[in-house]
Protein backbone atom coordinates (compact mmCIF):
# COMPACT_ATOMS: atom_id res chain seq x y z
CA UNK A 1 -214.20 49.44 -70.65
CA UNK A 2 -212.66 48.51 -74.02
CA UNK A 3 -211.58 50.00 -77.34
CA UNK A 4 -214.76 49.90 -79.11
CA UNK A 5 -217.10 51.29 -76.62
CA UNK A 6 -214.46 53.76 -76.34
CA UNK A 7 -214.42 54.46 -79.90
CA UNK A 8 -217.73 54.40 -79.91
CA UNK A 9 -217.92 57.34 -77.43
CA UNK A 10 -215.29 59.31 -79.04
CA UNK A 11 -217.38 59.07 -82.32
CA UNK A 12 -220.70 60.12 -80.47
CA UNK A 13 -218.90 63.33 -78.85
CA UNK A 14 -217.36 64.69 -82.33
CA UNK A 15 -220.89 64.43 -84.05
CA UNK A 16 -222.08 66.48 -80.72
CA UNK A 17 -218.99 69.14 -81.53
CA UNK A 18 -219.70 69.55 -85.14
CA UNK A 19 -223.73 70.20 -84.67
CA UNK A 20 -221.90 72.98 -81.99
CA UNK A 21 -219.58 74.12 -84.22
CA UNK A 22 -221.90 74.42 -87.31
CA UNK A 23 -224.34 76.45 -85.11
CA UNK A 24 -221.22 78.78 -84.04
CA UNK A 25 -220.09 79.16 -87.64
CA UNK A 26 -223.84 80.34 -88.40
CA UNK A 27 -223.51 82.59 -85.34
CA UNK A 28 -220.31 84.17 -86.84
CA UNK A 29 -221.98 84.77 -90.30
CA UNK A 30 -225.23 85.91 -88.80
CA UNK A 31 -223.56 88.65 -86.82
CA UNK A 32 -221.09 90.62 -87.99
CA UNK A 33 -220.61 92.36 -84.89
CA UNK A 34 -219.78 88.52 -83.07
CA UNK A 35 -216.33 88.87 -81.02
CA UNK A 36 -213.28 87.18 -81.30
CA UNK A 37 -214.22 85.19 -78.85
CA UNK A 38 -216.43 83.50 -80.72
CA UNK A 39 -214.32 82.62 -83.37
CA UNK A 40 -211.86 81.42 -81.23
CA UNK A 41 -214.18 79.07 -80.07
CA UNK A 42 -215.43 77.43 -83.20
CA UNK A 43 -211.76 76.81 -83.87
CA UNK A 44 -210.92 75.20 -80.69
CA UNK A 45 -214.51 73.19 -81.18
CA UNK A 46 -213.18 72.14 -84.59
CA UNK A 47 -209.96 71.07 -83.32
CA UNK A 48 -211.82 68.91 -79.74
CA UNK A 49 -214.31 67.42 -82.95
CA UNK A 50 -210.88 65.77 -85.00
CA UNK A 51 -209.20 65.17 -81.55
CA UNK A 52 -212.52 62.98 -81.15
CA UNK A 53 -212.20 61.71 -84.10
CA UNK A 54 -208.49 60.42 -83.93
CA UNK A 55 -209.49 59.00 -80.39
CA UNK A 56 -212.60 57.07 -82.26
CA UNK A 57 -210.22 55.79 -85.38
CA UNK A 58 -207.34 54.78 -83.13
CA UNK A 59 -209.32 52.67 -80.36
CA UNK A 60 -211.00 51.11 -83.88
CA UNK A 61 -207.91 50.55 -85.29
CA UNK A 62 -207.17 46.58 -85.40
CA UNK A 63 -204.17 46.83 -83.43
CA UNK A 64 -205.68 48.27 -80.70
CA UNK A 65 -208.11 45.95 -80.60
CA UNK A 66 -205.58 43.67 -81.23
CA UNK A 67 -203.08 44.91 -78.28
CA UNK A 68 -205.86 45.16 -75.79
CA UNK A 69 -207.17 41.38 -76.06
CA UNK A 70 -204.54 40.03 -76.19
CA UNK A 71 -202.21 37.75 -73.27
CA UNK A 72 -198.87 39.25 -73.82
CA UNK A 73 -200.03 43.03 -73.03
CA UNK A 74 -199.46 44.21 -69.47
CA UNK A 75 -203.22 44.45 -68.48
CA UNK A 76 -202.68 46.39 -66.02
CA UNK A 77 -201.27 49.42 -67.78
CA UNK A 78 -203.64 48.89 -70.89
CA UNK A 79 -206.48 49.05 -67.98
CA UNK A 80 -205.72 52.12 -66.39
CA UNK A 81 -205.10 54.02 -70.46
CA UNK A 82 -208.88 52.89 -70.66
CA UNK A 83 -209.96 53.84 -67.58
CA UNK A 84 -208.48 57.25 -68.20
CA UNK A 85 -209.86 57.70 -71.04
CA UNK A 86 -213.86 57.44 -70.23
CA UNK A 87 -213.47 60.05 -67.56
CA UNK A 88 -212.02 62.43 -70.20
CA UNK A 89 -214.90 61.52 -72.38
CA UNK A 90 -217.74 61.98 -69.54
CA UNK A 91 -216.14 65.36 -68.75
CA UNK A 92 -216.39 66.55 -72.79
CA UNK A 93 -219.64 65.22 -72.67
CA UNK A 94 -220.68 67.57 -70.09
CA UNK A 95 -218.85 70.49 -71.15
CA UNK A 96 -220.30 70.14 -74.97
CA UNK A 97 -223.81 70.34 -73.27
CA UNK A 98 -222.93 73.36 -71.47
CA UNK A 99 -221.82 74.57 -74.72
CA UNK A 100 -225.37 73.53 -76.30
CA UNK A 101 -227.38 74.84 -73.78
CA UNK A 102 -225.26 78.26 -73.66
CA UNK A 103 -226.24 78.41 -77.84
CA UNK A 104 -229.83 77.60 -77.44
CA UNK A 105 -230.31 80.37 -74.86
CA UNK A 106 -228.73 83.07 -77.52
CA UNK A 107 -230.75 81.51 -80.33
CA UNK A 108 -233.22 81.18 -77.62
CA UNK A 109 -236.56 82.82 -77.77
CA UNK A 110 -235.81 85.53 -79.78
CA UNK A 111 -237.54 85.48 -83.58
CA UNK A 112 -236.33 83.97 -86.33
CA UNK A 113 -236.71 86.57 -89.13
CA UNK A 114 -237.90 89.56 -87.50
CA UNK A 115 -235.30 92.93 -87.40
CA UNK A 116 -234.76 92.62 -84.40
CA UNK A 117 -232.80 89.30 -84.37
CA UNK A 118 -229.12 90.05 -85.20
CA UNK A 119 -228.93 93.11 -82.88
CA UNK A 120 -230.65 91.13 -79.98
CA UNK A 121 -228.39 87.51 -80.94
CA UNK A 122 -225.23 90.37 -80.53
CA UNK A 123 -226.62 91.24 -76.99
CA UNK A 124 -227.09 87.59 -76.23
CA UNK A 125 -223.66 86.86 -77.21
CA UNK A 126 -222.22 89.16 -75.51
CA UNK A 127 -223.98 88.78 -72.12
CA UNK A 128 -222.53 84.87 -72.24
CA UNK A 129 -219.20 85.89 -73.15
CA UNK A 130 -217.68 84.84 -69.82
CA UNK A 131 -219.44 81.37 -69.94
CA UNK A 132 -218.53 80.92 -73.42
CA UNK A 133 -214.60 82.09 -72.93
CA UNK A 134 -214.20 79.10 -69.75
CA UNK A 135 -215.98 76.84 -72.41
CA UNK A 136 -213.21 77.17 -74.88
CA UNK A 137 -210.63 77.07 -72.36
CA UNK A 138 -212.40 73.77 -70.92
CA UNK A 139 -212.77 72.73 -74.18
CA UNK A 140 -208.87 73.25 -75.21
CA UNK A 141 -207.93 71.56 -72.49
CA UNK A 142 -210.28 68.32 -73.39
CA UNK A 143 -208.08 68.68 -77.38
CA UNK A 144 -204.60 68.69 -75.41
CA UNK A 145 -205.78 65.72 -73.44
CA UNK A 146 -206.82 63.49 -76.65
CA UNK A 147 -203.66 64.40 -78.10
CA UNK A 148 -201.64 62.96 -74.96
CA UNK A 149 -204.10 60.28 -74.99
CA UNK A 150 -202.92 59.51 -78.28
CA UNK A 151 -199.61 59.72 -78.05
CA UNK A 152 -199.71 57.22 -74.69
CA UNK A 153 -201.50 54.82 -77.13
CA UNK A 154 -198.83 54.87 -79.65
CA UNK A 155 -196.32 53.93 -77.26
């Protein structure tokens, strides 16, 4: 594993968190009645999608790049930050589909302009509450672990 396919994940995941966080910010404004909940979850999807984004610039960054090809680094230690790393990534990955898939089933099959649709999204959002509430905590945990990520790469 090196920086750039690294990067290159990083940058794949954030454009995954802001389709997810646009289609929460559209569930907020569609219904008024949404919970707290869900607004505590676009922020901590906001926050994972520029944690992503930091991971993708800084395993870009030339001296990265730089660090990890070269001789005089301890390959050991720069081996085990990337191998560290892509688990952390795999893991978002999943939980960002379980995110998706826990949207599409409350935009699900429900109709797109008809009266009914803000009463019954409510409903739907509030049935998945529980799934939605261990998402953002998941999904907080993920933004902590980019930051410490980070930090071990600026050593």
């Amino acid at each position: 594993m090196d920086p750039l396919s690294i990067a290159a994940g990083a940058a794949g995941l954030a454009g995954f968190a802001i389709q997810a966080s646009n289609l929460i910010y559209q569930y907020v404004s569609d219904v008024k009645s949404a919970d707290s909940t869900l607004s505590l979850l676009y922020s901590e999807v906001k926050a994972l999608q520029s944690g992503l984004e930091n991971v993708d610039s800084t395993f870009r960054s030339r001296e990265v790049v730089r660090y990890y090809k070269s001789a005089a680094n301890d390959r050991l230690q720069s081996a085990q930050l990337l191998s560290n790393v892509r688990p952390l990534l795999t893991d978002c990955e999943s939980t960002l589909a379980k995110l998706n898939d826990v949207l599409g089933s409350i935009e699900g099959s429900g109709s797109k302009r008809g009266i009914f649709r803000k009463p019954v999204q409510a409903f739907k959002l509030n049935s998945k509450s529980d799934d939605i509430n261990l998402i953002r905590h998941q999904i907080r945990s993920y933004s902590g672990a980019m930051q410490m990520t980070l930090q071990m790469v600026g050593m």
